[in-house]
PDB file of N, CA and C in Angstrom:
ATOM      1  N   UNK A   1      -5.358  -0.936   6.108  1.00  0.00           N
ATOM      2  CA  UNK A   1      -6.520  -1.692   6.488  1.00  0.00           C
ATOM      3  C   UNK A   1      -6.339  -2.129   7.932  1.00  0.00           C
ATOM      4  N   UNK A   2      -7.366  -2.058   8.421  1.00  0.00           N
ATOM      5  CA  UNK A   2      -7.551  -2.411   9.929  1.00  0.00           C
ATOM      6  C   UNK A   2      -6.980  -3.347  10.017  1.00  0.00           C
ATOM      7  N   UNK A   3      -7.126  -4.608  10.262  1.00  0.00           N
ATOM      8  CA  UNK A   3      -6.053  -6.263  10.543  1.00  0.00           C
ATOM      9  C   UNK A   3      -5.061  -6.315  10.150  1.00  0.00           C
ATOM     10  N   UNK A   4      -4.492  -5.605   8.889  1.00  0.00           N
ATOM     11  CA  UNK A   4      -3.297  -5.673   8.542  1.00  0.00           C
ATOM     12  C   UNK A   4      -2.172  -4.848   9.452  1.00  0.00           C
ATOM     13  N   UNK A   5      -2.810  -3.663   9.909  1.00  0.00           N
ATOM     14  CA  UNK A   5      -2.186  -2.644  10.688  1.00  0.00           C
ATOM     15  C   UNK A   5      -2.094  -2.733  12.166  1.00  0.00           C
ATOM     16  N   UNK A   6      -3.230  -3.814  12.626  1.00  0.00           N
ATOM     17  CA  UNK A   6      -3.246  -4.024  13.937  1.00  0.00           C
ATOM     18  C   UNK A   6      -2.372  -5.865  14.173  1.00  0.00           C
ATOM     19  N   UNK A   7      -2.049  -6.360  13.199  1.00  0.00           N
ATOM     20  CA  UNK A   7      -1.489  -7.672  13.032  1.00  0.00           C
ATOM     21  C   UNK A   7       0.237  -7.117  13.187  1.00  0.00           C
ATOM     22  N   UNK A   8       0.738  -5.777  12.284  1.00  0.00           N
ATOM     23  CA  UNK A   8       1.538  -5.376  12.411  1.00  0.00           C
ATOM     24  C   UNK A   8       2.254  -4.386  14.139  1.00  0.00           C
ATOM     25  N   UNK A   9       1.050  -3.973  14.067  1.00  0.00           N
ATOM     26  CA  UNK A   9       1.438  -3.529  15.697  1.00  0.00           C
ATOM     27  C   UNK A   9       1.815  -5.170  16.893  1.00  0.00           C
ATOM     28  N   UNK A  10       1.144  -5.605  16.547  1.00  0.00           N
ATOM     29  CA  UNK A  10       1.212  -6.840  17.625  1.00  0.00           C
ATOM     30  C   UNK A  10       2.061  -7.332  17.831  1.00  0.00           C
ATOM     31  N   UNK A  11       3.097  -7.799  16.283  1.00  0.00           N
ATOM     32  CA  UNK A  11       4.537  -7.923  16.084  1.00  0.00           C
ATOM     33  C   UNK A  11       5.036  -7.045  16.934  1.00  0.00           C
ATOM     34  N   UNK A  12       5.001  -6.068  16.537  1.00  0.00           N
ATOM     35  CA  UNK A  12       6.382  -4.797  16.784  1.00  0.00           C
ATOM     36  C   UNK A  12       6.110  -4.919  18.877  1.00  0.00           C
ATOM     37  N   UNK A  13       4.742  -4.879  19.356  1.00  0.00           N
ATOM     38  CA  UNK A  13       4.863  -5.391  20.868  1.00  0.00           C
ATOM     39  C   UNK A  13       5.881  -6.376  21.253  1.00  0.00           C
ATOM     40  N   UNK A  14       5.056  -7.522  20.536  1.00  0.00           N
ATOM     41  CA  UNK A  14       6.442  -9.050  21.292  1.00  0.00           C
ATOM     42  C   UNK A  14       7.477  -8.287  21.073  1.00  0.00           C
ATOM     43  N   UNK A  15       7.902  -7.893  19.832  1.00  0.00           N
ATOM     44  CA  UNK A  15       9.515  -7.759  19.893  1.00  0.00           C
ATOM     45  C   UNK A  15       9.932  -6.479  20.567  1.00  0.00           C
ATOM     46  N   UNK A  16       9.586  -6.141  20.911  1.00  0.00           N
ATOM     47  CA  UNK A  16      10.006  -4.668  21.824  1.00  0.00           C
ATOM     48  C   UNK A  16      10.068  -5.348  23.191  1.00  0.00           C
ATOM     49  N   UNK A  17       9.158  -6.440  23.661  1.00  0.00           N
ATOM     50  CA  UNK A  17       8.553  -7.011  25.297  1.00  0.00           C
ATOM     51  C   UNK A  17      10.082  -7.411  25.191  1.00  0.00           C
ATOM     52  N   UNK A  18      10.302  -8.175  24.323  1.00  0.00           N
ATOM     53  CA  UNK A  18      11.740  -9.276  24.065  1.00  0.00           C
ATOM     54  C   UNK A  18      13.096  -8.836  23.888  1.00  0.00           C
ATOM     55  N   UNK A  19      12.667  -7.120  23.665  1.00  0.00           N
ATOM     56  CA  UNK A  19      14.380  -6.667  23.285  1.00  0.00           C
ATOM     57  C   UNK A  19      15.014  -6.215  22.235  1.00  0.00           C
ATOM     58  N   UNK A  20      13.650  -6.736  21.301  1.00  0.00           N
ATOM     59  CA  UNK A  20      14.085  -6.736  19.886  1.00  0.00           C
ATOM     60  C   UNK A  20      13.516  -5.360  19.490  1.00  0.00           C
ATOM     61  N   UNK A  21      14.170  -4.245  19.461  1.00  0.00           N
ATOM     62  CA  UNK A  21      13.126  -2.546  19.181  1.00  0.00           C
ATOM     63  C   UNK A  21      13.374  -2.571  17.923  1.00  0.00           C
ATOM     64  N   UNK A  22      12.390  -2.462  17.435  1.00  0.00           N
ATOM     65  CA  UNK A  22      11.779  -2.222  15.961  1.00  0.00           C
ATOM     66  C   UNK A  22      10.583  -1.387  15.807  1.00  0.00           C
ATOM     67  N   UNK A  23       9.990  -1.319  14.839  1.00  0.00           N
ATOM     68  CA  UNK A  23       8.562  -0.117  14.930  1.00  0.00           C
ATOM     69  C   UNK A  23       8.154  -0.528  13.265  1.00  0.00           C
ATOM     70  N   UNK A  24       6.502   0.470  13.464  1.00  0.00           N
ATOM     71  CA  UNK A  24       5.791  -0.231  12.641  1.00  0.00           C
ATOM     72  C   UNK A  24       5.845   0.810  11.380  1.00  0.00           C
ATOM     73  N   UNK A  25       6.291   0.128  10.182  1.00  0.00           N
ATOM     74  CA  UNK A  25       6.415   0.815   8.682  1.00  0.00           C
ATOM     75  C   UNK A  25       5.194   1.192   8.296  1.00  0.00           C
ATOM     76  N   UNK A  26       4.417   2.165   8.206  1.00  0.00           N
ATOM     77  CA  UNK A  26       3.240   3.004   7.687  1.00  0.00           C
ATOM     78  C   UNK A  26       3.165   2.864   6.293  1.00  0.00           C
ATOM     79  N   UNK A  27       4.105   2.496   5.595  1.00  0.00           N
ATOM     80  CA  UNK A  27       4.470   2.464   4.254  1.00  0.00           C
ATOM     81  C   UNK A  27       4.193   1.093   4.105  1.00  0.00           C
ATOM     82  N   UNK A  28       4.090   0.416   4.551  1.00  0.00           N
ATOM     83  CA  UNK A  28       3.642  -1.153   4.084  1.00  0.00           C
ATOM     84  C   UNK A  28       2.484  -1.599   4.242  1.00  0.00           C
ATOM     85  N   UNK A  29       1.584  -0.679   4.828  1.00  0.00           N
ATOM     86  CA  UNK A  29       0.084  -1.216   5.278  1.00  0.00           C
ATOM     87  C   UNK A  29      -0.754  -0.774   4.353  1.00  0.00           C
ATOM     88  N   UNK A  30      -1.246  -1.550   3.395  1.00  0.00           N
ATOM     89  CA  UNK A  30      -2.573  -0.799   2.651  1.00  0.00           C
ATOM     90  C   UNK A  30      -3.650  -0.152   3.153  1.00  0.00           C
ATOM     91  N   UNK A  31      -4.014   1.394   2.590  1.00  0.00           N
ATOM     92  CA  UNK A  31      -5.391   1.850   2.659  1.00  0.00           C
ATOM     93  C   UNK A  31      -6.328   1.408   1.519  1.00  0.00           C
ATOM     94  N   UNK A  32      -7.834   1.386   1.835  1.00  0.00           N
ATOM     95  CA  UNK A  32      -8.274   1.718   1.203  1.00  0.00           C
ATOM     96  C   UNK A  32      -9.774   2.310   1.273  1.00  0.00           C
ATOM     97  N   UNK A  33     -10.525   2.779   0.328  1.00  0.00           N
ATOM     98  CA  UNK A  33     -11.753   3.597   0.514  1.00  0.00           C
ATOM     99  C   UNK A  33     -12.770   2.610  -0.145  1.00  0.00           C
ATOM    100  N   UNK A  34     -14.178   2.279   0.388  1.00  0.00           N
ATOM    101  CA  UNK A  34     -14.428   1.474   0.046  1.00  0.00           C
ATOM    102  C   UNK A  34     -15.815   2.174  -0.506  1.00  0.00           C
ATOM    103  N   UNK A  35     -15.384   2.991  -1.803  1.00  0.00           N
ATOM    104  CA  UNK A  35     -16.561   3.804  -2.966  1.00  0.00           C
ATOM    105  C   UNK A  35     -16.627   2.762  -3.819  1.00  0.00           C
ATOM    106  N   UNK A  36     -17.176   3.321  -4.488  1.00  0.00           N
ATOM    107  CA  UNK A  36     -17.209   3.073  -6.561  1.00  0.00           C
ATOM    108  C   UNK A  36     -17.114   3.710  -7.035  1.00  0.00           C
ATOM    109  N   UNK A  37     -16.016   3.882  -7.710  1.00  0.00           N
ATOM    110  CA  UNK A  37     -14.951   2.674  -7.865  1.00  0.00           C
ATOM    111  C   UNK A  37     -13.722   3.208  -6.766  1.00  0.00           C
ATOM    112  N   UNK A  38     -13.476   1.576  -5.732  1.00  0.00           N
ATOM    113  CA  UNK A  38     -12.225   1.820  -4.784  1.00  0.00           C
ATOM    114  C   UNK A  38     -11.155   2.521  -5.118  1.00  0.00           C
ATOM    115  N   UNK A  39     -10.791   2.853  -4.118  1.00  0.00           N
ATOM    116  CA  UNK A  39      -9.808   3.689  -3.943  1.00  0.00           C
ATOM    117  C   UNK A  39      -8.627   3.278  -3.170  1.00  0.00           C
ATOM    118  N   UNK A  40      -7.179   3.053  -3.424  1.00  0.00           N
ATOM    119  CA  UNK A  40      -6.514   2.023  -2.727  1.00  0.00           C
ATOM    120  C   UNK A  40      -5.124   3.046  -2.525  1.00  0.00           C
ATOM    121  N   UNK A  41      -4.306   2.549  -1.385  1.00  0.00           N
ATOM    122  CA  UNK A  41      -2.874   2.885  -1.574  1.00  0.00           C
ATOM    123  C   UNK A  41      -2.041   1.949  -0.604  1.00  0.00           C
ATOM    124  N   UNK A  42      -0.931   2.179  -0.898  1.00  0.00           N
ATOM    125  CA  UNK A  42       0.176   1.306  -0.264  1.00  0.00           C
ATOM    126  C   UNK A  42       1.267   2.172  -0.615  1.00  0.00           C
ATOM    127  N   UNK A  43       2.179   2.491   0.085  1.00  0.00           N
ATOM    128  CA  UNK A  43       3.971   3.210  -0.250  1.00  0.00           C
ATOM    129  C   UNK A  43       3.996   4.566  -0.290  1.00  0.00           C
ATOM    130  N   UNK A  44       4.550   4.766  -0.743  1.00  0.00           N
ATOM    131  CA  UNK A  44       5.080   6.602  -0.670  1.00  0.00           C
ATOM    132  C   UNK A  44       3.838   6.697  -1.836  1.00  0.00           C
ATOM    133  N   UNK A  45       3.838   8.472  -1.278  1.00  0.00           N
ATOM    134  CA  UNK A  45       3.125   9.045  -2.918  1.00  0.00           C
ATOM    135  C   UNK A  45       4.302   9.516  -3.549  1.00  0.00           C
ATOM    136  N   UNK A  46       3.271   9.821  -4.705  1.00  0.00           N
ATOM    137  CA  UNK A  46       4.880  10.710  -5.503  1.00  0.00           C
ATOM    138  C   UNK A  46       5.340  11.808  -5.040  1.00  0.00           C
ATOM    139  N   UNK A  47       4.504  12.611  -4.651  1.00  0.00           N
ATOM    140  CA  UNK A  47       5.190  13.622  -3.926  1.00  0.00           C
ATOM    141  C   UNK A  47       6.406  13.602  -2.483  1.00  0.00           C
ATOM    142  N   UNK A  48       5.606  12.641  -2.088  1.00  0.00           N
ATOM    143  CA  UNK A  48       6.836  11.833  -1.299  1.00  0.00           C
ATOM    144  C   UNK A  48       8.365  11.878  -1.688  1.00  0.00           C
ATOM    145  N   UNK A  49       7.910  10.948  -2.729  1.00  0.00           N
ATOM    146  CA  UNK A  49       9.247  10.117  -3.371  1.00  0.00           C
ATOM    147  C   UNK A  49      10.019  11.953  -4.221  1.00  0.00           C
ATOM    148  N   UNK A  50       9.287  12.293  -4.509  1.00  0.00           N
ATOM    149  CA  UNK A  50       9.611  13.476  -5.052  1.00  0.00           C
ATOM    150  C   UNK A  50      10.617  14.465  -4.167  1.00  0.00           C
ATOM    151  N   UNK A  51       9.979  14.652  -3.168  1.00  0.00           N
ATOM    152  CA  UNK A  51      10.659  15.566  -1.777  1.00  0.00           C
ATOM    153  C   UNK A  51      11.737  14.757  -1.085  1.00  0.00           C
ATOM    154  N   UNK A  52      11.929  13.556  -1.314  1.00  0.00           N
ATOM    155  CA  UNK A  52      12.882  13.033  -0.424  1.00  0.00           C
ATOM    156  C   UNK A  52      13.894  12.575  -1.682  1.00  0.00           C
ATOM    157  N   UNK A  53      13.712  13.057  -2.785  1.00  0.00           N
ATOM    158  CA  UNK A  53      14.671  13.125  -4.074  1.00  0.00           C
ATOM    159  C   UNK A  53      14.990  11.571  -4.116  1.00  0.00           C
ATOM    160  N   UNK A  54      14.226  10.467  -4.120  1.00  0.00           N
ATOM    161  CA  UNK A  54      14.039   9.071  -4.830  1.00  0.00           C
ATOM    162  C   UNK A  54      13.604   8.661  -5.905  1.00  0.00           C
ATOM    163  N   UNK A  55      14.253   8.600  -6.574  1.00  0.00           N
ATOM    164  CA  UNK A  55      14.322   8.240  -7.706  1.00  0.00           C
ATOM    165  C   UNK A  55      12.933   7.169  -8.020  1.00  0.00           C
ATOM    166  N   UNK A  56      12.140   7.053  -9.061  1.00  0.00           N
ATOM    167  CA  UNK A  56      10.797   6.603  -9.427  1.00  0.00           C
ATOM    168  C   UNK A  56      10.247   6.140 -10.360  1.00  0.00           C
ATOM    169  N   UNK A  57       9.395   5.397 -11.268  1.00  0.00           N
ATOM    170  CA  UNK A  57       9.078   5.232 -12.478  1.00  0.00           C
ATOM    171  C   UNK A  57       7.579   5.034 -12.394  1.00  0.00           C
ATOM    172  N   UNK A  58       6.984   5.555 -12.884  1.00  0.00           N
ATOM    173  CA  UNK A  58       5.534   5.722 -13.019  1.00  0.00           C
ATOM    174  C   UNK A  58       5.239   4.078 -13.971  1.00  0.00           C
ATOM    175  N   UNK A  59       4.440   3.568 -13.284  1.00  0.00           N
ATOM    176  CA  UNK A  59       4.018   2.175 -14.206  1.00  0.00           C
ATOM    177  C   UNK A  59       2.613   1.783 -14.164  1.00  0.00           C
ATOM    178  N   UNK A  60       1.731   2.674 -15.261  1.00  0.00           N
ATOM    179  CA  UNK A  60       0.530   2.515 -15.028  1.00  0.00           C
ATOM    180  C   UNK A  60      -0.221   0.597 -15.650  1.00  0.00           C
ATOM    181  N   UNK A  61      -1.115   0.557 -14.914  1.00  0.00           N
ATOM    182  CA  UNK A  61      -1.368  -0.519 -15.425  1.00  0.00           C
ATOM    183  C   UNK A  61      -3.089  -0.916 -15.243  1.00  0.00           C
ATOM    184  N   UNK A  62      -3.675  -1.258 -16.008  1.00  0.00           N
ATOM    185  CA  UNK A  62      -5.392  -1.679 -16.070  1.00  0.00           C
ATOM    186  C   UNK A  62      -5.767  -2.136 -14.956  1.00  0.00           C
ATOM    187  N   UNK A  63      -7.077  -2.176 -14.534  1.00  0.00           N
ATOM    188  CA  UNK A  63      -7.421  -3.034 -13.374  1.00  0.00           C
ATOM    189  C   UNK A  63      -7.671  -4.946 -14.111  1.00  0.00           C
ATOM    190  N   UNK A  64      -7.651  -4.695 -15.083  1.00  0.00           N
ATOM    191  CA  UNK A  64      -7.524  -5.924 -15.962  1.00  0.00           C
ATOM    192  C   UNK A  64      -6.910  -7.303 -15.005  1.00  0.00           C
ATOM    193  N   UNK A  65      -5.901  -6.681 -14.410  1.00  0.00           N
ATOM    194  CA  UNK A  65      -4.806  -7.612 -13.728  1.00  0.00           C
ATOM    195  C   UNK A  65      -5.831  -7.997 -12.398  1.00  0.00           C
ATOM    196  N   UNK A  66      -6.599  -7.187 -11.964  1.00  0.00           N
ATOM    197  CA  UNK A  66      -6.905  -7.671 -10.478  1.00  0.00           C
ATOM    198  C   UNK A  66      -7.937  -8.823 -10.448  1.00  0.00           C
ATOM    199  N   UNK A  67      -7.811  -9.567  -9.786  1.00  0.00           N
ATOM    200  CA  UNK A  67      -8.838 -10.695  -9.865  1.00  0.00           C
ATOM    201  C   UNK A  67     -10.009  -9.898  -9.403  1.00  0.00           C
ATOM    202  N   UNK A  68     -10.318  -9.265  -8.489  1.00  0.00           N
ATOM    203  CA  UNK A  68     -11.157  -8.699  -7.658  1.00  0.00           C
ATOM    204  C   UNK A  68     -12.191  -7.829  -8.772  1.00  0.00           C
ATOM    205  N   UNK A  69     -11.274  -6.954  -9.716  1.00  0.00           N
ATOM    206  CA  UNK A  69     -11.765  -6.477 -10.648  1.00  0.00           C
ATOM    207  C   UNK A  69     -12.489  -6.985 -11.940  1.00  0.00           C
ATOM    208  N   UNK A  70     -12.203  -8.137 -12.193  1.00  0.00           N
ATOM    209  CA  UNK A  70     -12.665  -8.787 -13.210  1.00  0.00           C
ATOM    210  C   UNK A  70     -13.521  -9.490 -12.104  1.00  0.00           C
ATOM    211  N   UNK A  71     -13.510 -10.210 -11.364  1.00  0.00           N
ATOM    212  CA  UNK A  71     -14.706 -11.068 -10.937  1.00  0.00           C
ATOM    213  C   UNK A  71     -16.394  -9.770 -10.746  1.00  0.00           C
ATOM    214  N   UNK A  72     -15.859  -8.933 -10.353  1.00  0.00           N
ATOM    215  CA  UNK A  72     -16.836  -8.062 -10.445  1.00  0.00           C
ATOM    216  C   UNK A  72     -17.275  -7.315 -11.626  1.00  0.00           C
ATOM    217  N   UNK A  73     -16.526  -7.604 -12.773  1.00  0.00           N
ATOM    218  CA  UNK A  73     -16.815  -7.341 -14.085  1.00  0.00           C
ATOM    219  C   UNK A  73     -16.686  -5.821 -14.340  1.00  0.00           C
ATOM    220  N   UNK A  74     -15.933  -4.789 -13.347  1.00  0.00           N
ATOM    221  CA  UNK A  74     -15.629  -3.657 -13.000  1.00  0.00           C
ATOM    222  C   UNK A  74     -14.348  -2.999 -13.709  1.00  0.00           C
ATOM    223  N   UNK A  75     -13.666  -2.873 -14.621  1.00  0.00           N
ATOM    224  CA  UNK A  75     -12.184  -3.123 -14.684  1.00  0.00           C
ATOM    225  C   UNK A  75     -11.893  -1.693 -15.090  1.00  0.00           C
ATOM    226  N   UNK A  76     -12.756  -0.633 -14.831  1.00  0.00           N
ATOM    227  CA  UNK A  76     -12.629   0.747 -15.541  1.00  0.00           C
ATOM    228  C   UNK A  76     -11.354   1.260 -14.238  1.00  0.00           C
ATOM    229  N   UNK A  77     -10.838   0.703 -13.586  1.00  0.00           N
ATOM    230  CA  UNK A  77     -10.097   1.478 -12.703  1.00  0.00           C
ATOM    231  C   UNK A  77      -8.509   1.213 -13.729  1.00  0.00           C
ATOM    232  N   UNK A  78      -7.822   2.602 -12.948  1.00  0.00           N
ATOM    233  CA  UNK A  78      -6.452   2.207 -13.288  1.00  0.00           C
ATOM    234  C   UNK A  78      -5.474   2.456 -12.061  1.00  0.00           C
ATOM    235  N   UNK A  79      -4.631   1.379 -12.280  1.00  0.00           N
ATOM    236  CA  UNK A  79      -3.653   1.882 -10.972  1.00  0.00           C
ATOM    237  C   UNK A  79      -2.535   2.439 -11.686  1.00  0.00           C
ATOM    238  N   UNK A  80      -1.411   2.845 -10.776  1.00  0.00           N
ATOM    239  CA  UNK A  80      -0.032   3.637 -10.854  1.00  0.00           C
ATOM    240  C   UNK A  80       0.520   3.282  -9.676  1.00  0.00           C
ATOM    241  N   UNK A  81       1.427   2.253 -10.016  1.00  0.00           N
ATOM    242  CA  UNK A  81       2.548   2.342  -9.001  1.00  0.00           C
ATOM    243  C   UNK A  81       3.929   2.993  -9.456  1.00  0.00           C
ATOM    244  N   UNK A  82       4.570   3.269  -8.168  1.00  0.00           N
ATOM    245  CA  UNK A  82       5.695   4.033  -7.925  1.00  0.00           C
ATOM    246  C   UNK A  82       6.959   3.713  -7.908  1.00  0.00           C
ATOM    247  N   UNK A  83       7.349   2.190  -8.263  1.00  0.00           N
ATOM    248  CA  UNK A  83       8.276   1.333  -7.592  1.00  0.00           C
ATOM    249  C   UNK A  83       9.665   2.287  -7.236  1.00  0.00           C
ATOM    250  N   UNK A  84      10.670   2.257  -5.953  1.00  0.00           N
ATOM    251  CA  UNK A  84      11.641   2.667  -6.240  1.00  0.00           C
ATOM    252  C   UNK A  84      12.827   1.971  -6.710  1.00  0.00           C
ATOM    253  N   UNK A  85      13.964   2.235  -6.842  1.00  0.00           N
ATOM    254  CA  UNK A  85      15.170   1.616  -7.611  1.00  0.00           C
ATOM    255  C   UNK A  85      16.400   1.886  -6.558  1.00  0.00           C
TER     256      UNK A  85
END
């Protein structure tokens, strides 16, 4: 998402101006598509995690959990995260 990704660049400036070299993780910034029903990501895909031989657990779970989803009375989505170990 735009602010999240440009909040993160801004960091990684000061600290580079200052000495401190670091750079910005692509893997921590959420996308998302803004259809019906959204479309979201954050982290590696599996194929990712797959090709770089990291270990993974598939943990599907309802949109039940999202506030966003229930306030909109929407909850037919499902997510899958990837967590690694």
């Amino acid at each position: 998402m735009l602010a999240h990704k440009a909040s993160e660049e801004g960091v990684v400036c000061v600290e580079n101006i200052k000495g401190i070299h670091t750079h910005v993780n692509l893997h921590t910034i959420p996308g998302v598509v803004y259809t019906h029903p959204e479309v979201a990501s954050v982290g590696y895909t599996e194929e990712e995690l797959k090709t770089a031989g990291k270990k993974y657990k598939k943990v599907p779970s309802l949109s039940k959990a999202s506030g966003r989803a229930r306030a909109s009375e929407d909850q037919r989505a499902l997510r899958r995260s990837s967590p690694t170990r």
